[in-house]
PDB file of N, CA and C in Angstrom:
ATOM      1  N   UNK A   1       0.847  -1.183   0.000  1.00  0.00           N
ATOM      2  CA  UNK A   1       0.000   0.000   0.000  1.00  0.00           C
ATOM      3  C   UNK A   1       0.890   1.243   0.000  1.00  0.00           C
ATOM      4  N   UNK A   2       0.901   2.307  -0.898  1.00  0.00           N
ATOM      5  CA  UNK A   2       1.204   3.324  -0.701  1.00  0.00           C
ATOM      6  C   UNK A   2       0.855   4.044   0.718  1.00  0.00           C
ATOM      7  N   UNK A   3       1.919   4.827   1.565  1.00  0.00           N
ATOM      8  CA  UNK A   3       1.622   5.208   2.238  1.00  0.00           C
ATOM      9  C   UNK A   3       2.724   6.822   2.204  1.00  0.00           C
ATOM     10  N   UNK A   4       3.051   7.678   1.147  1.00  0.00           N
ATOM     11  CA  UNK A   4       3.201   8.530   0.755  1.00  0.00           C
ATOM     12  C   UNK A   4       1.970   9.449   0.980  1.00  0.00           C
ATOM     13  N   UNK A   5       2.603  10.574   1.767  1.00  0.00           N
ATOM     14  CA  UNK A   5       1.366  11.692   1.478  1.00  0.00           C
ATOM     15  C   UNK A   5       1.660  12.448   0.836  1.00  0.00           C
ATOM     16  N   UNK A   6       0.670  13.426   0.084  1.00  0.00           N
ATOM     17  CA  UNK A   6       1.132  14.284  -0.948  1.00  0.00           C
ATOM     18  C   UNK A   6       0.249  15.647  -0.298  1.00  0.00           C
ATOM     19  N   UNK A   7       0.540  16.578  -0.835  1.00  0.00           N
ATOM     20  CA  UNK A   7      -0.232  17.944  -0.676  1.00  0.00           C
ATOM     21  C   UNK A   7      -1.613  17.737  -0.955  1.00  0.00           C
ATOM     22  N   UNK A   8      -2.414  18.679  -0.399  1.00  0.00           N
ATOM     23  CA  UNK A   8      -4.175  18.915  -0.845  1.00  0.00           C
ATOM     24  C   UNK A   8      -4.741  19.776  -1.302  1.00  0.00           C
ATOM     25  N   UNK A   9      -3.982  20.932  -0.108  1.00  0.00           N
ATOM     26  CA  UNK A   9      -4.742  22.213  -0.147  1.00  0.00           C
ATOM     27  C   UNK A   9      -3.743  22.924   1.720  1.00  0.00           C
ATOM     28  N   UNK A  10      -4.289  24.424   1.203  1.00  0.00           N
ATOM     29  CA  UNK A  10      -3.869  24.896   2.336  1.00  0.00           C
ATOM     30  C   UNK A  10      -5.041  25.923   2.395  1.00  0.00           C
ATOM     31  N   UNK A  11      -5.010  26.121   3.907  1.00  0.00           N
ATOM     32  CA  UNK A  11      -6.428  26.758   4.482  1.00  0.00           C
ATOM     33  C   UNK A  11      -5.783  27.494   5.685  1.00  0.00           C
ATOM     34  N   UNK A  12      -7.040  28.289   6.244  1.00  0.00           N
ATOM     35  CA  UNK A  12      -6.838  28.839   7.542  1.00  0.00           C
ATOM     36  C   UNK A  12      -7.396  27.572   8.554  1.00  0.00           C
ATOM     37  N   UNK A  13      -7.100  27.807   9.788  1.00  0.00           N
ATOM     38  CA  UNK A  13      -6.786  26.626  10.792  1.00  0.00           C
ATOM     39  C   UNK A  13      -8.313  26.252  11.076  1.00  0.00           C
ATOM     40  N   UNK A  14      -8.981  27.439  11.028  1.00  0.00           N
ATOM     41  CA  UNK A  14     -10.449  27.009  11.662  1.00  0.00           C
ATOM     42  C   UNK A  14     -11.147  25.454  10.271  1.00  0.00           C
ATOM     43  N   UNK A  15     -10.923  26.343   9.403  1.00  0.00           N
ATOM     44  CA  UNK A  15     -11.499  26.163   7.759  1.00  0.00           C
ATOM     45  C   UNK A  15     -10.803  24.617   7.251  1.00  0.00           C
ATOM     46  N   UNK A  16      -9.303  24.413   7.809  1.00  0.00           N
ATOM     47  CA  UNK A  16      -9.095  23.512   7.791  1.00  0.00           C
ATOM     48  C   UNK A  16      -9.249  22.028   8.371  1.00  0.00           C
ATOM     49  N   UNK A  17      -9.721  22.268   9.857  1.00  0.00           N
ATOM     50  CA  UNK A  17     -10.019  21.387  10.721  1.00  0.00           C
ATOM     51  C   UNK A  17     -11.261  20.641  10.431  1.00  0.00           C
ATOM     52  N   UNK A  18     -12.289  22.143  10.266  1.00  0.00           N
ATOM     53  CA  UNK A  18     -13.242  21.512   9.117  1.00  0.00           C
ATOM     54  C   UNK A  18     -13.123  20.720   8.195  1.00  0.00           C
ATOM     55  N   UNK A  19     -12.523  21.072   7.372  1.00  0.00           N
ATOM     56  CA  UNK A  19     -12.544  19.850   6.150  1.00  0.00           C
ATOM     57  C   UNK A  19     -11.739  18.551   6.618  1.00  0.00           C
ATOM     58  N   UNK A  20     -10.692  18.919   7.680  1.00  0.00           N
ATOM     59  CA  UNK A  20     -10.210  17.401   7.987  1.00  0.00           C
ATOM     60  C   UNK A  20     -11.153  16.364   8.762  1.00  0.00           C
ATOM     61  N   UNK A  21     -12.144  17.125   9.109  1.00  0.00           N
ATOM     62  CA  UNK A  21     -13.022  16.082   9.963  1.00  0.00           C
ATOM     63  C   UNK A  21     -13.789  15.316   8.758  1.00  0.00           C
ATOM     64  N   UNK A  22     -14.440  16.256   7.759  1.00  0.00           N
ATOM     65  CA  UNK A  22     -15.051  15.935   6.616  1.00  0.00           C
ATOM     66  C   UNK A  22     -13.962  14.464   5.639  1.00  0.00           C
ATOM     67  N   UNK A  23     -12.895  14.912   5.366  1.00  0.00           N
ATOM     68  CA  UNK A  23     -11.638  13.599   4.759  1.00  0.00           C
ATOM     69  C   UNK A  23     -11.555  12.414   6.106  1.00  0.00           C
ATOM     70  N   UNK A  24     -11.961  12.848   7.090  1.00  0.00           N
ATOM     71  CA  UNK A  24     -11.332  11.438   8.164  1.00  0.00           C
ATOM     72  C   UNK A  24     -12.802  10.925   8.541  1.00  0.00           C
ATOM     73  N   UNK A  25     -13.869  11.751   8.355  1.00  0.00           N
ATOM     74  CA  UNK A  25     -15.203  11.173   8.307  1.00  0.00           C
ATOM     75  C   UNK A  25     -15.395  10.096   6.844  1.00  0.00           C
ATOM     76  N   UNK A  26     -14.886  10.552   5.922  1.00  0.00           N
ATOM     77  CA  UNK A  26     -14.806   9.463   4.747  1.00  0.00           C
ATOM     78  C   UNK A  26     -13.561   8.476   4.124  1.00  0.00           C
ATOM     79  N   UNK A  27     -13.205   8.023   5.710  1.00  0.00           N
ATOM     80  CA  UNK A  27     -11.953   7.252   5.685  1.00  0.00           C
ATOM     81  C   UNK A  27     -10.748   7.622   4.686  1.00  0.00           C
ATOM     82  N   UNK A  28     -10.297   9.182   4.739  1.00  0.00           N
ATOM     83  CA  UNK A  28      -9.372   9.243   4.303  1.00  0.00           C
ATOM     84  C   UNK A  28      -8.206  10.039   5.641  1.00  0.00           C
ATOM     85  N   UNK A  29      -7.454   9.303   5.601  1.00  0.00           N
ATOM     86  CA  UNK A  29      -6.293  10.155   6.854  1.00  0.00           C
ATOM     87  C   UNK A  29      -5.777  11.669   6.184  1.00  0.00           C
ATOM     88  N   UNK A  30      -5.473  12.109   6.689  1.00  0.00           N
ATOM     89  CA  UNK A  30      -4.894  13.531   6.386  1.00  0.00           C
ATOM     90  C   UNK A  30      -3.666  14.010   7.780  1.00  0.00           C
ATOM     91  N   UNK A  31      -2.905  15.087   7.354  1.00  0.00           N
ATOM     92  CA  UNK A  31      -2.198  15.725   8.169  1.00  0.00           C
ATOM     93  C   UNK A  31      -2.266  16.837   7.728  1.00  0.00           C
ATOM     94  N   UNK A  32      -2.025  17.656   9.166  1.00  0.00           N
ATOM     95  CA  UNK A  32      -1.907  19.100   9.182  1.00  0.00           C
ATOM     96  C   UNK A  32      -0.720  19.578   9.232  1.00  0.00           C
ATOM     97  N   UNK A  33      -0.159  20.281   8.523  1.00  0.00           N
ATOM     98  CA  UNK A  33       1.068  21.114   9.051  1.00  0.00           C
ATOM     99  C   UNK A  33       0.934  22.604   8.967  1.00  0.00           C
ATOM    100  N   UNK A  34       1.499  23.277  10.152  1.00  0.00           N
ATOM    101  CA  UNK A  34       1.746  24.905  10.068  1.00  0.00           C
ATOM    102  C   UNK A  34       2.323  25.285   8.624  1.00  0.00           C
ATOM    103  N   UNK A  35       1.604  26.642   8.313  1.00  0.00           N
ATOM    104  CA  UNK A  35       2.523  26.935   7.637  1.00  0.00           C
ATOM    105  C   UNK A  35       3.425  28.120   8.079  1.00  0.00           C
ATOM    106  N   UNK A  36       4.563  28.394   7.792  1.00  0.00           N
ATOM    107  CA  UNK A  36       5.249  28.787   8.277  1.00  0.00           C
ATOM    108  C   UNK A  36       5.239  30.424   7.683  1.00  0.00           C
ATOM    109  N   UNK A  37       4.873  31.375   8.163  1.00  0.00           N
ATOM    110  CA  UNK A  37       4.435  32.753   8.064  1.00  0.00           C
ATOM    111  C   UNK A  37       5.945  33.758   8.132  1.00  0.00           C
ATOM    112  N   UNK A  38       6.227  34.508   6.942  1.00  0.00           N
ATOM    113  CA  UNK A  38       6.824  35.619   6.770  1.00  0.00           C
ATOM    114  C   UNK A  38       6.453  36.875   7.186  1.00  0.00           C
ATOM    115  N   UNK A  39       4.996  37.231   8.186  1.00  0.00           N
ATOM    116  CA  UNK A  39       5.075  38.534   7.993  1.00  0.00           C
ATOM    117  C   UNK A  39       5.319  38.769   9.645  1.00  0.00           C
ATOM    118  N   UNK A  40       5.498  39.968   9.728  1.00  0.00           N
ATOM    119  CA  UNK A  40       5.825  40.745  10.516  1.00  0.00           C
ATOM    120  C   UNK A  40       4.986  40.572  11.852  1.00  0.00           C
ATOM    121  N   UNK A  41       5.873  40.527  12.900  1.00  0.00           N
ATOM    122  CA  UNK A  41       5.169  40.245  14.251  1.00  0.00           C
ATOM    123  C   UNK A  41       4.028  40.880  14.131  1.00  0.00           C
ATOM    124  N   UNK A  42       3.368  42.253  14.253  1.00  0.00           N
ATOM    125  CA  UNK A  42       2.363  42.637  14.270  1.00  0.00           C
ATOM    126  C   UNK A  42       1.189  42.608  13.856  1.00  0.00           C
ATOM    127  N   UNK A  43       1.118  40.932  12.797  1.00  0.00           N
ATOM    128  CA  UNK A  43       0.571  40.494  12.211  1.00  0.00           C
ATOM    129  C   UNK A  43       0.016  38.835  12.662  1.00  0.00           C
ATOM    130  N   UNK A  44       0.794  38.934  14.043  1.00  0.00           N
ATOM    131  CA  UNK A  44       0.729  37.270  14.425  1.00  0.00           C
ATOM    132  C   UNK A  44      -0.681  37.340  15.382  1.00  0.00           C
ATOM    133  N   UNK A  45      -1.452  37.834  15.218  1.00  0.00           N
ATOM    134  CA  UNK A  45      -3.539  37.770  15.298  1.00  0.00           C
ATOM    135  C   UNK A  45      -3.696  37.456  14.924  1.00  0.00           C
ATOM    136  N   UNK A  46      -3.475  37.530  13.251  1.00  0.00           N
ATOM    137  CA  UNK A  46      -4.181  36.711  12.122  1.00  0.00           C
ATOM    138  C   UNK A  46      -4.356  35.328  11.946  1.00  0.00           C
ATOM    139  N   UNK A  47      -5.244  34.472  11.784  1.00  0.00           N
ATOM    140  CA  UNK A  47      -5.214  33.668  11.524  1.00  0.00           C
ATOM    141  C   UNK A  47      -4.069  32.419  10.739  1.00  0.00           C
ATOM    142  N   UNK A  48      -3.786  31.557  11.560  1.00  0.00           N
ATOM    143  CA  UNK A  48      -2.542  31.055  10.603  1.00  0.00           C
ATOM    144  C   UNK A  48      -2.879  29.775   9.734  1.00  0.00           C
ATOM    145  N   UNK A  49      -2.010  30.215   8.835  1.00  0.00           N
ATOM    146  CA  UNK A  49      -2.266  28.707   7.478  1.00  0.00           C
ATOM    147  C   UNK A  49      -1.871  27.571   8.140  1.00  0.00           C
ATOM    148  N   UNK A  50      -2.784  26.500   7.444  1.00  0.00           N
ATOM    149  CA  UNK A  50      -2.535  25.089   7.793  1.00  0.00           C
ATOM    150  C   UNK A  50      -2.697  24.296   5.834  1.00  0.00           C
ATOM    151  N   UNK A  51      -1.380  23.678   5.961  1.00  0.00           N
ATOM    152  CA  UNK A  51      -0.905  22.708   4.774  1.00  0.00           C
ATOM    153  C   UNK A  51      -1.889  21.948   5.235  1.00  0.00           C
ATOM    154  N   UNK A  52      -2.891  20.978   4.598  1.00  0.00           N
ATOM    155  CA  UNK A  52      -3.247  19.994   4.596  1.00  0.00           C
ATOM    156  C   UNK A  52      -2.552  18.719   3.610  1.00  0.00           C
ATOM    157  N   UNK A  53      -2.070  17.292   4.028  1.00  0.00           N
ATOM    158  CA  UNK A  53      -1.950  16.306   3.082  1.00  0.00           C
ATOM    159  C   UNK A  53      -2.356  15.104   3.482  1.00  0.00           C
ATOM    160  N   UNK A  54      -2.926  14.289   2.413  1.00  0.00           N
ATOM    161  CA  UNK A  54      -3.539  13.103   2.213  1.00  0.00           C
ATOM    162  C   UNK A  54      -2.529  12.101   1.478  1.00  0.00           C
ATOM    163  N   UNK A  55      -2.876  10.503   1.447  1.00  0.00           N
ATOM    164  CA  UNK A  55      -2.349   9.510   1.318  1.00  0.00           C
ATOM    165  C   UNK A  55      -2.355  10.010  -0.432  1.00  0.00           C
ATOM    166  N   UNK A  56      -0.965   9.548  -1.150  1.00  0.00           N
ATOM    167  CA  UNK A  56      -1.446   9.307  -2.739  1.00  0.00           C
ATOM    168  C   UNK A  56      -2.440   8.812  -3.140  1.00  0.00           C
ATOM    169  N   UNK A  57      -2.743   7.452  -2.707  1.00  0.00           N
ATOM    170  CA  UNK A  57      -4.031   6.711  -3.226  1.00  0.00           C
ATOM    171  C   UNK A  57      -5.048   7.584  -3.480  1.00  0.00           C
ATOM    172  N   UNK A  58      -5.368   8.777  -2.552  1.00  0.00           N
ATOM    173  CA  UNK A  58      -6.429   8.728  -1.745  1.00  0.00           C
ATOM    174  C   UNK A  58      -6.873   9.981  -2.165  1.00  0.00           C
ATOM    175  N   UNK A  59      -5.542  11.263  -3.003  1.00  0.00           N
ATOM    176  CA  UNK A  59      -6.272  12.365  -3.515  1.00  0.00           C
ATOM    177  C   UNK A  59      -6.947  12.798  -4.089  1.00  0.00           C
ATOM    178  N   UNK A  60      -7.455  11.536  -5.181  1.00  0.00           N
ATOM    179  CA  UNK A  60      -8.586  12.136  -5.969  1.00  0.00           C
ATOM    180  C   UNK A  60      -9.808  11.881  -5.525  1.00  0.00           C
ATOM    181  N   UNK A  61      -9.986  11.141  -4.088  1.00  0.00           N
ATOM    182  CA  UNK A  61     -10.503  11.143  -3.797  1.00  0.00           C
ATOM    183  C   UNK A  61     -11.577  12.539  -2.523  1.00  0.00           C
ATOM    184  N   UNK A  62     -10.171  12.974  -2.087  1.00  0.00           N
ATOM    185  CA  UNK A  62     -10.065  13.782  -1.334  1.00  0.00           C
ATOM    186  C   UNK A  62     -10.121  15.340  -1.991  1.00  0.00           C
ATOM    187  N   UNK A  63      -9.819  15.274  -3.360  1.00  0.00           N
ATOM    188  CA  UNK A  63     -10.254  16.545  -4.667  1.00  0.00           C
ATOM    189  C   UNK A  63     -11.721  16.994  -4.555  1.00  0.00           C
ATOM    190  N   UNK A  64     -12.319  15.522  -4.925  1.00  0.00           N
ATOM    191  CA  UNK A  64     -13.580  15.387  -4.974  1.00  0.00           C
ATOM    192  C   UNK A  64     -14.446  15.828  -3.828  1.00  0.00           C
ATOM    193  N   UNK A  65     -13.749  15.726  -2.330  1.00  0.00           N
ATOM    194  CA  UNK A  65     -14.314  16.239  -1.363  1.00  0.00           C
ATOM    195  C   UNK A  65     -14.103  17.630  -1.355  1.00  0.00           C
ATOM    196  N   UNK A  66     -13.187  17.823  -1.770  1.00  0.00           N
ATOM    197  CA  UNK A  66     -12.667  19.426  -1.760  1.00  0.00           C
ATOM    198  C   UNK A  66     -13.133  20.366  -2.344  1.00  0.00           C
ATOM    199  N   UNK A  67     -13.852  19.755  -3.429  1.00  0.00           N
ATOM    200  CA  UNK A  67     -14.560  20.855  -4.468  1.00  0.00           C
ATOM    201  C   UNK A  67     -16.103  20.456  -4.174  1.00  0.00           C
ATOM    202  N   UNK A  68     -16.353  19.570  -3.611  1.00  0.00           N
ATOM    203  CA  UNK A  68     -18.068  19.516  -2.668  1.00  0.00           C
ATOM    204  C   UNK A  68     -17.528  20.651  -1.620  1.00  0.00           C
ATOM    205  N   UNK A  69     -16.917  20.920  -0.608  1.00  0.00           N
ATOM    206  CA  UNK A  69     -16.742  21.598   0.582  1.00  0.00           C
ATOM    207  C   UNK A  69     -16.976  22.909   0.350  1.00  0.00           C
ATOM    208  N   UNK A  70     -16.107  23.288  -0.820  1.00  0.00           N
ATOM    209  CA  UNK A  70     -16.231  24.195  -1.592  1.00  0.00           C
ATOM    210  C   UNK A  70     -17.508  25.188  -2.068  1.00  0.00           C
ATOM    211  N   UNK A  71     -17.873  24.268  -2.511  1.00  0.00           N
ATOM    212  CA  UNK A  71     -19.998  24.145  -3.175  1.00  0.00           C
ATOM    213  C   UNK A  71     -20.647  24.431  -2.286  1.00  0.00           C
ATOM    214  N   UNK A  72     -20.229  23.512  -1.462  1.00  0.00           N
ATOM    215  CA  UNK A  72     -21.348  23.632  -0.086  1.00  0.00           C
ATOM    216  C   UNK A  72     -20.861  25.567   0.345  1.00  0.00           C
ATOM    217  N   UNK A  73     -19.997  25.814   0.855  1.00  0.00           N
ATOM    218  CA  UNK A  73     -19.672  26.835   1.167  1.00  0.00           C
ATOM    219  C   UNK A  73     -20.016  28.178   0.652  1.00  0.00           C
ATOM    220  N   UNK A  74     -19.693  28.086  -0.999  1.00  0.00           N
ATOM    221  CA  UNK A  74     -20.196  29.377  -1.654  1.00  0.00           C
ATOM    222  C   UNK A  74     -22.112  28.958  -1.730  1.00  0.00           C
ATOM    223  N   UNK A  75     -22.390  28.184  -1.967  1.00  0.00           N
ATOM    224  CA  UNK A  75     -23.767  27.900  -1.248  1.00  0.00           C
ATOM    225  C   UNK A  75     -24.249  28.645  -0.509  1.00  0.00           C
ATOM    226  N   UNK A  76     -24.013  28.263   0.687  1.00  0.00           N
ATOM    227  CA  UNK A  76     -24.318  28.827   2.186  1.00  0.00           C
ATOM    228  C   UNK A  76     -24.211  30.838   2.077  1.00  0.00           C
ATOM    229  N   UNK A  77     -23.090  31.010   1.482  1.00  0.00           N
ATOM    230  CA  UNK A  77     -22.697  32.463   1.223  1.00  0.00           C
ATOM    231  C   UNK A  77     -24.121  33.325   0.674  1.00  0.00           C
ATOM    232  N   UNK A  78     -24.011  32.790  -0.657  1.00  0.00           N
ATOM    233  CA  UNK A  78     -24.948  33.158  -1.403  1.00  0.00           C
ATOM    234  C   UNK A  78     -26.425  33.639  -1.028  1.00  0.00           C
ATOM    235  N   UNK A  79     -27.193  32.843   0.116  1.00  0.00           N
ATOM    236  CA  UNK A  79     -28.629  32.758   0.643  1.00  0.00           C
ATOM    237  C   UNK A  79     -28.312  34.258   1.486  1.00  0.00           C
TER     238      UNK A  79
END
């Protein structure tokens, strides 16, 4: 079994946790990593990026969730 992870997507931390519950709710594993921020202390409020990655096997599977999450989201906006 492949057990290589590859990149997904990168998000803010809230936005991301979200969707990782959504990939580990449909038996796909994922990891989070920080991303690592260039700007200026006076800027460390902001919300920080989170790398998301998934198994190779498993990204197109996890695409497919990504662009539903997506849908759903500008959805919700829209009303």
């Amino acid at each position: 079994m492949d057990t290589d992870f590859v990149f997904l997507t990168e998000g803010h931390a809230m936005w991301s946790d979200m969707l990782m519950q959504i990939l580990q709710d449909n038996d796909i594993p994922c990891i989070a990593c920080p991303v690592q921020s260039t700007r200026p202390a006076i800027y460390s409020g902001l919300p920080k990026g989170v790398n998301i990655f998934v198994p190779a096997h498993k990204k197109s599977q996890a695409e497919e969730i990504l662009k539903g999450f997506f849908s759903n989201e500008e959805s919700q906006q829209s009303q």
